[in-house]
PDBML (XML) file of the C-alpha atoms, coordinates in Angstrom:
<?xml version="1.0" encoding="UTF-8" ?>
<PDBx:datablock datablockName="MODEL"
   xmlns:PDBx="http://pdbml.pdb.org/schema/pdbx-v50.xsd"
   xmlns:xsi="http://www.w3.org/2001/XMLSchema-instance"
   xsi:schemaLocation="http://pdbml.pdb.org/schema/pdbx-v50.xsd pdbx-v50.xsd">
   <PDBx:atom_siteCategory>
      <PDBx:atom_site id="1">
         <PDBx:B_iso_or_equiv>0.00</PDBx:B_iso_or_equiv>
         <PDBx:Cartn_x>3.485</PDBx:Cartn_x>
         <PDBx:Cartn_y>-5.450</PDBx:Cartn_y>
         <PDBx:Cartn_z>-9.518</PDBx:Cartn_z>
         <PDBx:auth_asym_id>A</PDBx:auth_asym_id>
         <PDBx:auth_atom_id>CA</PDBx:auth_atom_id>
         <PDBx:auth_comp_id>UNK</PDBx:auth_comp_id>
         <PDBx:auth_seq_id>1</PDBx:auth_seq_id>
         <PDBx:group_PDB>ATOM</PDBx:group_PDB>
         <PDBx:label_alt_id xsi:nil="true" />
         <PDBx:label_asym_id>A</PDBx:label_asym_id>
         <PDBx:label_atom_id>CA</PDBx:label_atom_id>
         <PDBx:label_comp_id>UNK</PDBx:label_comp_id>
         <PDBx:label_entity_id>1</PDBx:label_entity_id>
         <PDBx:label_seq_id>1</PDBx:label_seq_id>
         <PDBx:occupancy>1.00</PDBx:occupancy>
         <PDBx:pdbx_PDB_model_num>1</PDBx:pdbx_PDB_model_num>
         <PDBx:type_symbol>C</PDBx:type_symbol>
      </PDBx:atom_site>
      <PDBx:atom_site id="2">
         <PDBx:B_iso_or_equiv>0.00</PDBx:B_iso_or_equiv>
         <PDBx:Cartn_x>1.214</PDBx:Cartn_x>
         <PDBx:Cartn_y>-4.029</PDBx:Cartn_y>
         <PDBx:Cartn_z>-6.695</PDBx:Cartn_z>
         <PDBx:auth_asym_id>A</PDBx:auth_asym_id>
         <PDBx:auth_atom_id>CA</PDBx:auth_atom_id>
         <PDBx:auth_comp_id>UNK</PDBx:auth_comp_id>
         <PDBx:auth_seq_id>2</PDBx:auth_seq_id>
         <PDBx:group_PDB>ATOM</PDBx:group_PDB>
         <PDBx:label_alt_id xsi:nil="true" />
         <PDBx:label_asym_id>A</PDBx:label_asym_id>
         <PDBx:label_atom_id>CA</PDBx:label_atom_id>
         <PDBx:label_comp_id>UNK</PDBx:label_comp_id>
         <PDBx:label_entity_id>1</PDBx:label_entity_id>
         <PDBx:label_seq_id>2</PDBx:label_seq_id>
         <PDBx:occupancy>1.00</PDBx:occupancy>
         <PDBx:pdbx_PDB_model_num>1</PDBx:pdbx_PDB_model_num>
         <PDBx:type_symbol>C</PDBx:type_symbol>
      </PDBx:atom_site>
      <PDBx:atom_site id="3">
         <PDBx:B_iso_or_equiv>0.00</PDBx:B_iso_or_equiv>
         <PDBx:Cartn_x>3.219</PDBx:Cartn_x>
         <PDBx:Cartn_y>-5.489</PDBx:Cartn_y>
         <PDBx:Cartn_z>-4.040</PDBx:Cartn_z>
         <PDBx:auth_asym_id>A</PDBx:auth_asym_id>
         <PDBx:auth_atom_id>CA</PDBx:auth_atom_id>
         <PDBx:auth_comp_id>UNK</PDBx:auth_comp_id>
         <PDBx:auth_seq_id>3</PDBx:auth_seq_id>
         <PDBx:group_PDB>ATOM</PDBx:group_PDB>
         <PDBx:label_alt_id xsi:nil="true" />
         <PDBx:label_asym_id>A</PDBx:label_asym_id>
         <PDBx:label_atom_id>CA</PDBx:label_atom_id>
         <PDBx:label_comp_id>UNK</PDBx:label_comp_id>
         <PDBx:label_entity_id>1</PDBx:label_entity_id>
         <PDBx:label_seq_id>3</PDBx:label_seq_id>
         <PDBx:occupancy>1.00</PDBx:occupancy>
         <PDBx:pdbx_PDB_model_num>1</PDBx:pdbx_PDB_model_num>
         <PDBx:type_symbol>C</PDBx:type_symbol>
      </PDBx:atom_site>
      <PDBx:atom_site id="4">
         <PDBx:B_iso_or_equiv>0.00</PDBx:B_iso_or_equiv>
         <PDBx:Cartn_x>6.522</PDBx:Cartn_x>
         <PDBx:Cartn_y>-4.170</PDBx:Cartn_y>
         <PDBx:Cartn_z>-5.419</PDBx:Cartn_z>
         <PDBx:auth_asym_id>A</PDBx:auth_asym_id>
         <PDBx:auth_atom_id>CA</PDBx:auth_atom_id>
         <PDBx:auth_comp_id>UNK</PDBx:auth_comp_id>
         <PDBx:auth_seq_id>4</PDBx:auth_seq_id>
         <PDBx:group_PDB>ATOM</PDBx:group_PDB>
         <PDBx:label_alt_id xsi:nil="true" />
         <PDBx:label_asym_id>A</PDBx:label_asym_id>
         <PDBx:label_atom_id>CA</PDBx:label_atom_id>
         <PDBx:label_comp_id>UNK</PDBx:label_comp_id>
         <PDBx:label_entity_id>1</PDBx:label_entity_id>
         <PDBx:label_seq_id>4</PDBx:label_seq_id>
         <PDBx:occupancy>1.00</PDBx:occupancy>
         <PDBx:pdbx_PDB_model_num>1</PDBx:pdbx_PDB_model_num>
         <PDBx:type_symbol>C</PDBx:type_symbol>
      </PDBx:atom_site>
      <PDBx:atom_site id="5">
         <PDBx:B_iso_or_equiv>0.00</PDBx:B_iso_or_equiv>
         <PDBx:Cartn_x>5.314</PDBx:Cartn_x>
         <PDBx:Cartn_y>-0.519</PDBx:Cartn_y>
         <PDBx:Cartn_z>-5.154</PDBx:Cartn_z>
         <PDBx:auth_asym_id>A</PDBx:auth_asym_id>
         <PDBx:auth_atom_id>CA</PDBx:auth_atom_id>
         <PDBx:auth_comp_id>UNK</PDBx:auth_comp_id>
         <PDBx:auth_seq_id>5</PDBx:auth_seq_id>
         <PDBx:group_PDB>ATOM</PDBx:group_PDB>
         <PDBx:label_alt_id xsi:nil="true" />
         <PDBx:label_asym_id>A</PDBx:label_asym_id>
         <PDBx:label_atom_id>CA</PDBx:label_atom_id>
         <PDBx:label_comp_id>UNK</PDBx:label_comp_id>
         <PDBx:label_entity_id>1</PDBx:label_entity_id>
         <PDBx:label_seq_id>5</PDBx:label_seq_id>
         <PDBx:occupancy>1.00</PDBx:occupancy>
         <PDBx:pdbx_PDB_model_num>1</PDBx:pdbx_PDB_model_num>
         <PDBx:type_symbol>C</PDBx:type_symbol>
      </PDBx:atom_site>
      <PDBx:atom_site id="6">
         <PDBx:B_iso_or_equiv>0.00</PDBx:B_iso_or_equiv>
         <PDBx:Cartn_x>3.582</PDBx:Cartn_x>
         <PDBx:Cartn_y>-1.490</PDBx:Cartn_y>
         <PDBx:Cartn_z>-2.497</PDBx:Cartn_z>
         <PDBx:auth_asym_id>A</PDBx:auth_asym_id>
         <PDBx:auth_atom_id>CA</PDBx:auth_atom_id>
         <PDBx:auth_comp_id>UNK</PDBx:auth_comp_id>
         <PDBx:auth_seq_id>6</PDBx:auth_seq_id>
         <PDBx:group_PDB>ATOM</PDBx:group_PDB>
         <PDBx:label_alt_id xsi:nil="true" />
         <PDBx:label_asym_id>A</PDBx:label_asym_id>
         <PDBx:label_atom_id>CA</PDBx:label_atom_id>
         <PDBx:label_comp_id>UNK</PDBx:label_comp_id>
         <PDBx:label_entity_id>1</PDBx:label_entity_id>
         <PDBx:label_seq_id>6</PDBx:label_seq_id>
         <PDBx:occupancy>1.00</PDBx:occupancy>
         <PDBx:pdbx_PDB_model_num>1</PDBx:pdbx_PDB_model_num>
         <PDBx:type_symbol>C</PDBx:type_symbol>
      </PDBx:atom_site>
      <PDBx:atom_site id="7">
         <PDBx:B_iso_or_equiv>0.00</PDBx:B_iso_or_equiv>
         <PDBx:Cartn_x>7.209</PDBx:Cartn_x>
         <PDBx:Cartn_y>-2.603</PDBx:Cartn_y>
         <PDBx:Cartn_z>-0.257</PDBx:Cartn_z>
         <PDBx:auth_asym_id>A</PDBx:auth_asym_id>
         <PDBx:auth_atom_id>CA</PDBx:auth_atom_id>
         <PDBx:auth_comp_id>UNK</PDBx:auth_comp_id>
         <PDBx:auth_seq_id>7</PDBx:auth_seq_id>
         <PDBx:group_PDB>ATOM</PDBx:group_PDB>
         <PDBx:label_alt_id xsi:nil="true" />
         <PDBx:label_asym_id>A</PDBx:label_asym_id>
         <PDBx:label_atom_id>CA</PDBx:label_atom_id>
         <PDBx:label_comp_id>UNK</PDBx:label_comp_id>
         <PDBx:label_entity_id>1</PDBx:label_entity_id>
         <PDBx:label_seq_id>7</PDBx:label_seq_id>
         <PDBx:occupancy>1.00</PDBx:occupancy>
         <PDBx:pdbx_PDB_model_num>1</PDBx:pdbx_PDB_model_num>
         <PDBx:type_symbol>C</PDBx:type_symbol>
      </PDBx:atom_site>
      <PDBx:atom_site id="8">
         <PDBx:B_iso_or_equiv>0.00</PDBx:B_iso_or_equiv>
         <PDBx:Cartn_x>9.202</PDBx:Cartn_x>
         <PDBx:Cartn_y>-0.064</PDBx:Cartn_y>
         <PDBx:Cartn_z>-2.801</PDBx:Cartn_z>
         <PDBx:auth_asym_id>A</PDBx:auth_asym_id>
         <PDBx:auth_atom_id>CA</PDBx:auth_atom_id>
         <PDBx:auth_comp_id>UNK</PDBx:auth_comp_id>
         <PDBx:auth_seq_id>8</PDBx:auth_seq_id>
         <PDBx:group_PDB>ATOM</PDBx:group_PDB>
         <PDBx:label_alt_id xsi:nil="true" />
         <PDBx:label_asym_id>A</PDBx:label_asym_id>
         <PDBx:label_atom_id>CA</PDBx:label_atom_id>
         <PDBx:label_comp_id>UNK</PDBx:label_comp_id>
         <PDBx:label_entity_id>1</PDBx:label_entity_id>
         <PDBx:label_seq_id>8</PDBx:label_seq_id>
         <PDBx:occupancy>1.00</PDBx:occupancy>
         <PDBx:pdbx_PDB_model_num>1</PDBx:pdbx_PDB_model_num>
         <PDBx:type_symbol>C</PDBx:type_symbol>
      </PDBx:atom_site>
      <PDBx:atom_site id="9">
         <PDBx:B_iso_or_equiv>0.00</PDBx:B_iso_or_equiv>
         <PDBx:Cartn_x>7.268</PDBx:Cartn_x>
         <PDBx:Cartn_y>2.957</PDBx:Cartn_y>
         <PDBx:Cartn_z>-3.682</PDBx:Cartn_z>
         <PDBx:auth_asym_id>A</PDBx:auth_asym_id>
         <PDBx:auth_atom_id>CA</PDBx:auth_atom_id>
         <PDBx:auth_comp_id>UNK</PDBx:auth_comp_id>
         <PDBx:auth_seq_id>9</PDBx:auth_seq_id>
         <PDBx:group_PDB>ATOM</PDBx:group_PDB>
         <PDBx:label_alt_id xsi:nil="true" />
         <PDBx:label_asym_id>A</PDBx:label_asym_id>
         <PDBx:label_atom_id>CA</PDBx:label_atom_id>
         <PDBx:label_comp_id>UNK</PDBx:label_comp_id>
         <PDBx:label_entity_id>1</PDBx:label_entity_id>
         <PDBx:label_seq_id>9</PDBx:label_seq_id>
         <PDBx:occupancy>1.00</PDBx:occupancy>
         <PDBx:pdbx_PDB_model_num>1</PDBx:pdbx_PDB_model_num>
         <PDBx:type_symbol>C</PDBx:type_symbol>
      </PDBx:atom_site>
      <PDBx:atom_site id="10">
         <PDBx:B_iso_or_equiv>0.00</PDBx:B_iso_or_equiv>
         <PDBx:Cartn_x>4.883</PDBx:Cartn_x>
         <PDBx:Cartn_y>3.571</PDBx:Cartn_y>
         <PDBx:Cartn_z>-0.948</PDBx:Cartn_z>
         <PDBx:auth_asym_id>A</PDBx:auth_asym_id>
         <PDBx:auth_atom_id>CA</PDBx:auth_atom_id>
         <PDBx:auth_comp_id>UNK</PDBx:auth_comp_id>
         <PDBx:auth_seq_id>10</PDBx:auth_seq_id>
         <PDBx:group_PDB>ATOM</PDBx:group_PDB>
         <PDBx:label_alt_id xsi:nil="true" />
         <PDBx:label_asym_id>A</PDBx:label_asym_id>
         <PDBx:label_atom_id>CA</PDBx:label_atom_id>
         <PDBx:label_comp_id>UNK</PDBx:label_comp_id>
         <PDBx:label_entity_id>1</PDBx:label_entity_id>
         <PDBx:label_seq_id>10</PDBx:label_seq_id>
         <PDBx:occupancy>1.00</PDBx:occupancy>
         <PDBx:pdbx_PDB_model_num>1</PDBx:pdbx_PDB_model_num>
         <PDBx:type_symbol>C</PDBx:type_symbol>
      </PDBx:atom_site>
      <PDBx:atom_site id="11">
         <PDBx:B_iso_or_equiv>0.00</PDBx:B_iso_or_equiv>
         <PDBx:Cartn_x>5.343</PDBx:Cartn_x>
         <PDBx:Cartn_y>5.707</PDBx:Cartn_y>
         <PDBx:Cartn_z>2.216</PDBx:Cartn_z>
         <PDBx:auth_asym_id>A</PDBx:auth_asym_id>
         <PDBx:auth_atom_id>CA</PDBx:auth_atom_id>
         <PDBx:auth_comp_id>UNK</PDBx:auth_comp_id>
         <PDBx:auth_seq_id>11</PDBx:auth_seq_id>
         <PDBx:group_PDB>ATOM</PDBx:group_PDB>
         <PDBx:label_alt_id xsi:nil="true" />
         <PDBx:label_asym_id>A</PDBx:label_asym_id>
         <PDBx:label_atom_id>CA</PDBx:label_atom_id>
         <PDBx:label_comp_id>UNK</PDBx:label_comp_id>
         <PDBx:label_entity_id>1</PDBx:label_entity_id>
         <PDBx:label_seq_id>11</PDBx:label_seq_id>
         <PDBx:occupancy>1.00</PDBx:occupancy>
         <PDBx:pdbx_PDB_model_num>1</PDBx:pdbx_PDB_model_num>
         <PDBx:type_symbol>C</PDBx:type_symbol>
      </PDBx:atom_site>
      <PDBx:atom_site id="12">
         <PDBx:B_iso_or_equiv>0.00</PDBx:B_iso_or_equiv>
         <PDBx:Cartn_x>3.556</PDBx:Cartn_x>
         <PDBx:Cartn_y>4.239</PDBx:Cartn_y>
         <PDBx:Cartn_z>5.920</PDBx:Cartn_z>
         <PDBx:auth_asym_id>A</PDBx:auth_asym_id>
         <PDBx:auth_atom_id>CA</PDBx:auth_atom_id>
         <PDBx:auth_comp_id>UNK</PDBx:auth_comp_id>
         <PDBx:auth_seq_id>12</PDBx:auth_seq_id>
         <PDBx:group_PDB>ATOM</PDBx:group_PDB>
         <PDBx:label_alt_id xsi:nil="true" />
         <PDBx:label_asym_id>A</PDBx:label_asym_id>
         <PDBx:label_atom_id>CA</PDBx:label_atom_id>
         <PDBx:label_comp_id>UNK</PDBx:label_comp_id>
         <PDBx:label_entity_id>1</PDBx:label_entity_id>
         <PDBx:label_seq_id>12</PDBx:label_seq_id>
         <PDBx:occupancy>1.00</PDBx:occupancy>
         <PDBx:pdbx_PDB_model_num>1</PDBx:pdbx_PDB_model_num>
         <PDBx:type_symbol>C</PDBx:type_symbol>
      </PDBx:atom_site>
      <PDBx:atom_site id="13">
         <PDBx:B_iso_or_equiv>0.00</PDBx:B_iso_or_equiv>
         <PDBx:Cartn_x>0.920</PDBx:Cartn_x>
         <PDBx:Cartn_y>6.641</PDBx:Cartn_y>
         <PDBx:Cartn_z>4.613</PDBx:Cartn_z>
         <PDBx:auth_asym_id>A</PDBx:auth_asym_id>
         <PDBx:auth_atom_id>CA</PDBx:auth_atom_id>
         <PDBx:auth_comp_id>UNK</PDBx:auth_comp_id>
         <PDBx:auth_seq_id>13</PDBx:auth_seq_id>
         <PDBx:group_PDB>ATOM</PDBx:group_PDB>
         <PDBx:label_alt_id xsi:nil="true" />
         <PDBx:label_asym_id>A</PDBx:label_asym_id>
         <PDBx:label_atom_id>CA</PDBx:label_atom_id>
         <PDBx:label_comp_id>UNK</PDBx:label_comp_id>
         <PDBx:label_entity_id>1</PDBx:label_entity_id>
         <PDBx:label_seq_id>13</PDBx:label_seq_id>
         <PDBx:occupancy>1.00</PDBx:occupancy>
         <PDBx:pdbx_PDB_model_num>1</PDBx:pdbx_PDB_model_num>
         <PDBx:type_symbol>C</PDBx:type_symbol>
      </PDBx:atom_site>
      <PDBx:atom_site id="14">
         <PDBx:B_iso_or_equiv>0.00</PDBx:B_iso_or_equiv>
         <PDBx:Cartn_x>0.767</PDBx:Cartn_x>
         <PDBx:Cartn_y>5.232</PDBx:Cartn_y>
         <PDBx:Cartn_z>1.565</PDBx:Cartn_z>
         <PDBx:auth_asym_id>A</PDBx:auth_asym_id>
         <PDBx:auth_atom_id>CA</PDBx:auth_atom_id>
         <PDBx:auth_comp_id>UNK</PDBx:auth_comp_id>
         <PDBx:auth_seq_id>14</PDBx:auth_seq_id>
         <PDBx:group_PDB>ATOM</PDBx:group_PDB>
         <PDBx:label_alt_id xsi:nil="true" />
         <PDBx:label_asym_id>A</PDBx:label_asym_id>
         <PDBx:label_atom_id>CA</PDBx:label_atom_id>
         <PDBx:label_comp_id>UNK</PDBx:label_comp_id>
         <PDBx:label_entity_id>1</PDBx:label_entity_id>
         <PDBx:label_seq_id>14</PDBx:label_seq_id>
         <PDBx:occupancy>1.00</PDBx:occupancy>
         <PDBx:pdbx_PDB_model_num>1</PDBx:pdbx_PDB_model_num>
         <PDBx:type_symbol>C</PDBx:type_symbol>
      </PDBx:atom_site>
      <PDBx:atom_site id="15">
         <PDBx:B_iso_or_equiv>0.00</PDBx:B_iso_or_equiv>
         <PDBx:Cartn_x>0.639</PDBx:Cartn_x>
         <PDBx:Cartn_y>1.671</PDBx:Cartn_y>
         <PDBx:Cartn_z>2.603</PDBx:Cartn_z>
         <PDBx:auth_asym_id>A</PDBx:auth_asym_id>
         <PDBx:auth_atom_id>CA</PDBx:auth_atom_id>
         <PDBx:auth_comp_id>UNK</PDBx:auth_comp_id>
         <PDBx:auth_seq_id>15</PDBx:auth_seq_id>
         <PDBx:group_PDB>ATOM</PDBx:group_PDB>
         <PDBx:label_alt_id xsi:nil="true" />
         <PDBx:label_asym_id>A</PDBx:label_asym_id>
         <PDBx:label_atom_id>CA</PDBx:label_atom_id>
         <PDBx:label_comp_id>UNK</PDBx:label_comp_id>
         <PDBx:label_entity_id>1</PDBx:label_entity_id>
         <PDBx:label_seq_id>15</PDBx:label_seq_id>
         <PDBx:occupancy>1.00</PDBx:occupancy>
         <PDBx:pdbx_PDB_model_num>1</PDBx:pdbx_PDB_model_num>
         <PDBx:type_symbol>C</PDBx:type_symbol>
      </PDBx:atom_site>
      <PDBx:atom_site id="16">
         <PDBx:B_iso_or_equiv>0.00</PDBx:B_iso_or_equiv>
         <PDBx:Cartn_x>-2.131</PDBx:Cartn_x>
         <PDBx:Cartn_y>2.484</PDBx:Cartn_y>
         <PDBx:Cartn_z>5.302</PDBx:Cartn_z>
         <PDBx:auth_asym_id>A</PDBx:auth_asym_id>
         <PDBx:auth_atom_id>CA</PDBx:auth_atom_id>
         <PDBx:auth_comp_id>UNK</PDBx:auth_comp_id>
         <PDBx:auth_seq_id>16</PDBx:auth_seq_id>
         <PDBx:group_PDB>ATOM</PDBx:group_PDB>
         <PDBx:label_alt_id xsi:nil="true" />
         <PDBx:label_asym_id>A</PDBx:label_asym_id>
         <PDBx:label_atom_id>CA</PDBx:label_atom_id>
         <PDBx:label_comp_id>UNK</PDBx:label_comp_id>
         <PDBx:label_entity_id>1</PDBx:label_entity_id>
         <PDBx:label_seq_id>16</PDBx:label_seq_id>
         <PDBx:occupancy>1.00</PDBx:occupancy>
         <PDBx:pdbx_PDB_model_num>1</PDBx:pdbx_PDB_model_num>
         <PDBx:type_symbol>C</PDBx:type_symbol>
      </PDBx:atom_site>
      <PDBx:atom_site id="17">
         <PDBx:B_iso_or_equiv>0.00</PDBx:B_iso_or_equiv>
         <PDBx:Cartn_x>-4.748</PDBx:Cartn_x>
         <PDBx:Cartn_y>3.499</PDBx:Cartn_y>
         <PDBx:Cartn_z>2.512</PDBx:Cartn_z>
         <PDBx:auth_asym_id>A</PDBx:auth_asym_id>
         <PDBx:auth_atom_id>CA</PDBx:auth_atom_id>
         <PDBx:auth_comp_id>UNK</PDBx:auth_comp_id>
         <PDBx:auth_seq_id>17</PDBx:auth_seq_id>
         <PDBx:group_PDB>ATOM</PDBx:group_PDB>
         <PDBx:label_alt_id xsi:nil="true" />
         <PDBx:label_asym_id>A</PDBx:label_asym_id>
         <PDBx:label_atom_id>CA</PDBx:label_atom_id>
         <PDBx:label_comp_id>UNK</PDBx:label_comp_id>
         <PDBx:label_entity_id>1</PDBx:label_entity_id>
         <PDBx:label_seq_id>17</PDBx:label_seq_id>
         <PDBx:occupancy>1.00</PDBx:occupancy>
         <PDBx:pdbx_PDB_model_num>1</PDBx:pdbx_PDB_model_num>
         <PDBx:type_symbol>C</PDBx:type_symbol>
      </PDBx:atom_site>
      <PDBx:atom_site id="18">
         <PDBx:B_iso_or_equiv>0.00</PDBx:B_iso_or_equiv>
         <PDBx:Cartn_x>-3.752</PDBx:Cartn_x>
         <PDBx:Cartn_y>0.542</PDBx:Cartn_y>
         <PDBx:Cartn_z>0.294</PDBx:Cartn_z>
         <PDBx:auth_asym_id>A</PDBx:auth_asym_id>
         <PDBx:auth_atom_id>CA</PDBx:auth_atom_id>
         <PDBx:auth_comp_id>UNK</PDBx:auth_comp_id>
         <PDBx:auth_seq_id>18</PDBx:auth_seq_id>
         <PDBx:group_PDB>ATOM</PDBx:group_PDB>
         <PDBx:label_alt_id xsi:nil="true" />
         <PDBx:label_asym_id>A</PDBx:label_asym_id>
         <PDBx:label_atom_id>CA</PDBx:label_atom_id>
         <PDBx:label_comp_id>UNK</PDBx:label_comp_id>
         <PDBx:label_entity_id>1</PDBx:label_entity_id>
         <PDBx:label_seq_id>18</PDBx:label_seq_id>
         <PDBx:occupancy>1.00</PDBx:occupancy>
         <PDBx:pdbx_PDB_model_num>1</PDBx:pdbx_PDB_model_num>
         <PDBx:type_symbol>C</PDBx:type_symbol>
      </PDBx:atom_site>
      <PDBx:atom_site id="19">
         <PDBx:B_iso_or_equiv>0.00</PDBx:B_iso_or_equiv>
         <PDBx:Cartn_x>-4.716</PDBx:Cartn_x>
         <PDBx:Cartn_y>-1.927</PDBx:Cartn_y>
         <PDBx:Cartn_z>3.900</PDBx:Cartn_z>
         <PDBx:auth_asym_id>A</PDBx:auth_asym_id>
         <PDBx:auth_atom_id>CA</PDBx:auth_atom_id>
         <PDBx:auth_comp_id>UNK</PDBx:auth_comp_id>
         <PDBx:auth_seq_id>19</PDBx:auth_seq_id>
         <PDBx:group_PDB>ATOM</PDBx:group_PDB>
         <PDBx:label_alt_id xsi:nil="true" />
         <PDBx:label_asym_id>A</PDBx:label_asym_id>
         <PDBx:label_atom_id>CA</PDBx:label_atom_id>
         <PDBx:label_comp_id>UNK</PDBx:label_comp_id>
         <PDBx:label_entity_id>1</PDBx:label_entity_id>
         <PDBx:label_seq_id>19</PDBx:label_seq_id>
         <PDBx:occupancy>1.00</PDBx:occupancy>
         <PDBx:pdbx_PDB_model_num>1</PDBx:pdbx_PDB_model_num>
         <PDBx:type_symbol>C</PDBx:type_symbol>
      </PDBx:atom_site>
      <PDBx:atom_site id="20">
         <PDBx:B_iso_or_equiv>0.00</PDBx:B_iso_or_equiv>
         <PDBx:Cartn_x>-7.644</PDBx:Cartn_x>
         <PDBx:Cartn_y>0.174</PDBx:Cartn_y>
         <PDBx:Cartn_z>4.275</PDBx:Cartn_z>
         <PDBx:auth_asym_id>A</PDBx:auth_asym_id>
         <PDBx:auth_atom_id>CA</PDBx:auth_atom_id>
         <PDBx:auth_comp_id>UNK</PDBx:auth_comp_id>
         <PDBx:auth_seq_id>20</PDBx:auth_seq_id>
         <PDBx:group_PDB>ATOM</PDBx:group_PDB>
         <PDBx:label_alt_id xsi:nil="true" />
         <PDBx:label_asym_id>A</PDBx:label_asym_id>
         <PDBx:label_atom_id>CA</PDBx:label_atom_id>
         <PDBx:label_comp_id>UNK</PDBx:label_comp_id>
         <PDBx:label_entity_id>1</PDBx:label_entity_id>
         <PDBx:label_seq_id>20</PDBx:label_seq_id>
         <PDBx:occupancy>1.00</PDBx:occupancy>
         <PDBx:pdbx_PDB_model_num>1</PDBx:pdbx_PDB_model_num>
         <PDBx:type_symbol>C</PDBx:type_symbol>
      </PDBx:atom_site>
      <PDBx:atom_site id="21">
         <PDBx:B_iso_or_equiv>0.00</PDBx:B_iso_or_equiv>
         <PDBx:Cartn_x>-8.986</PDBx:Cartn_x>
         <PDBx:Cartn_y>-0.581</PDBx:Cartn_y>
         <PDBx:Cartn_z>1.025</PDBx:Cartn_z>
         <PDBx:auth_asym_id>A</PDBx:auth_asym_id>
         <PDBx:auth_atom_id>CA</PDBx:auth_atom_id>
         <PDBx:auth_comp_id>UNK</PDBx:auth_comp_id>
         <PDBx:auth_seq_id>21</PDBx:auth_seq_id>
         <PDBx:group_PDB>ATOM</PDBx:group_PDB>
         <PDBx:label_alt_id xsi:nil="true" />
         <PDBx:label_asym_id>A</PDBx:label_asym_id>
         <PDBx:label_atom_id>CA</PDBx:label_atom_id>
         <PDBx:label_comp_id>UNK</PDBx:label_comp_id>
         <PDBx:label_entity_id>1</PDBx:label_entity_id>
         <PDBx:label_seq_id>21</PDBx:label_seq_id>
         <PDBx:occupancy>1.00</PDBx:occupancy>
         <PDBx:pdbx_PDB_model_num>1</PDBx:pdbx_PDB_model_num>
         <PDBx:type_symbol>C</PDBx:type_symbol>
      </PDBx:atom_site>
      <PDBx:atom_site id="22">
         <PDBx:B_iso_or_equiv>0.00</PDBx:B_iso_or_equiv>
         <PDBx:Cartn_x>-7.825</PDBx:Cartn_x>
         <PDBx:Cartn_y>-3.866</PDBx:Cartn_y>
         <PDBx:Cartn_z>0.419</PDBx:Cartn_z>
         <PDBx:auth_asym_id>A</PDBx:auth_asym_id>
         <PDBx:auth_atom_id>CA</PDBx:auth_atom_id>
         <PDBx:auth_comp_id>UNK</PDBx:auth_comp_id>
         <PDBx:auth_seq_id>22</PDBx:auth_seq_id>
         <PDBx:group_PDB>ATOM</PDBx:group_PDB>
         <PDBx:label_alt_id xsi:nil="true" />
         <PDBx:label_asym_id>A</PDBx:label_asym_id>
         <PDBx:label_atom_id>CA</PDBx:label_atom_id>
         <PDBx:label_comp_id>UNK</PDBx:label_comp_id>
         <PDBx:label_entity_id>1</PDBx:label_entity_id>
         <PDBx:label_seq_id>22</PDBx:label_seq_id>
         <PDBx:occupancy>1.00</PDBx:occupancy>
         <PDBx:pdbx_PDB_model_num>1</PDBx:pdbx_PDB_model_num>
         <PDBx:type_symbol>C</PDBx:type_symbol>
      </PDBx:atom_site>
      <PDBx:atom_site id="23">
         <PDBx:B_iso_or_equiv>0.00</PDBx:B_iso_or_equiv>
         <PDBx:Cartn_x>-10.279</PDBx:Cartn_x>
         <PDBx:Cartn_y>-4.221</PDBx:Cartn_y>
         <PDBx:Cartn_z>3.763</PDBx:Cartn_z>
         <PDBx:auth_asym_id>A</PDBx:auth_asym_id>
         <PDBx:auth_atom_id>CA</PDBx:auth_atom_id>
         <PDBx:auth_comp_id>UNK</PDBx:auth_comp_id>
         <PDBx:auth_seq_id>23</PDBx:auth_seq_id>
         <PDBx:group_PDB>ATOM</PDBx:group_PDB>
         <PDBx:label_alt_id xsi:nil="true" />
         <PDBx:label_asym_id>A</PDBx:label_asym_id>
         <PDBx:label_atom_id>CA</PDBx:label_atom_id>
         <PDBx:label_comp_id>UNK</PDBx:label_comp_id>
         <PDBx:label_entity_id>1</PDBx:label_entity_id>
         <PDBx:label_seq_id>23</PDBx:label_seq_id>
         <PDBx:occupancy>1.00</PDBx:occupancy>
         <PDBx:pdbx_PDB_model_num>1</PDBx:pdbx_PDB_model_num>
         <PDBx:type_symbol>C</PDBx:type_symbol>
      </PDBx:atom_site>
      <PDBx:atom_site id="24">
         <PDBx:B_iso_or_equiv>0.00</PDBx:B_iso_or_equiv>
         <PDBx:Cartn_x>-13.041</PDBx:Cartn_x>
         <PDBx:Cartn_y>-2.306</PDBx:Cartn_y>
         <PDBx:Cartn_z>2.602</PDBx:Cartn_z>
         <PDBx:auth_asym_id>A</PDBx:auth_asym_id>
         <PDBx:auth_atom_id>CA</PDBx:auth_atom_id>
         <PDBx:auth_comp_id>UNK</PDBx:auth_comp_id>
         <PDBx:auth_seq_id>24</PDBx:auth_seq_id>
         <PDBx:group_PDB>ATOM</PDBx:group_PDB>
         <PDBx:label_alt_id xsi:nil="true" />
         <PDBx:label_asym_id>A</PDBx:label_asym_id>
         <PDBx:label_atom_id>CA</PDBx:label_atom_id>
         <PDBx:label_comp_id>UNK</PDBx:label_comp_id>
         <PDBx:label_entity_id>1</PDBx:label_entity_id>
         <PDBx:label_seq_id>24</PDBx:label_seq_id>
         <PDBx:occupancy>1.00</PDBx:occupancy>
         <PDBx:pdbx_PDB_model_num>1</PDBx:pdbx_PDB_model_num>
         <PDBx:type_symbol>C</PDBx:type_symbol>
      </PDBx:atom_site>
   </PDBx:atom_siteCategory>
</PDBx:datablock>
């Protein structure tokens, strides 16, 4: 589910924060 909205729903702004936290 998170990787649909993340390829679907997300903008590059979006998908930035989700890297940065997924790293964090």
């Amino acid at each position: 589910r998170l990787a649909d909205a993340y390829d679907n729903k997300l903008d590059c702004w979006g998908r930035q924060a989700v890297r940065e936290l997924v790293a964090t």
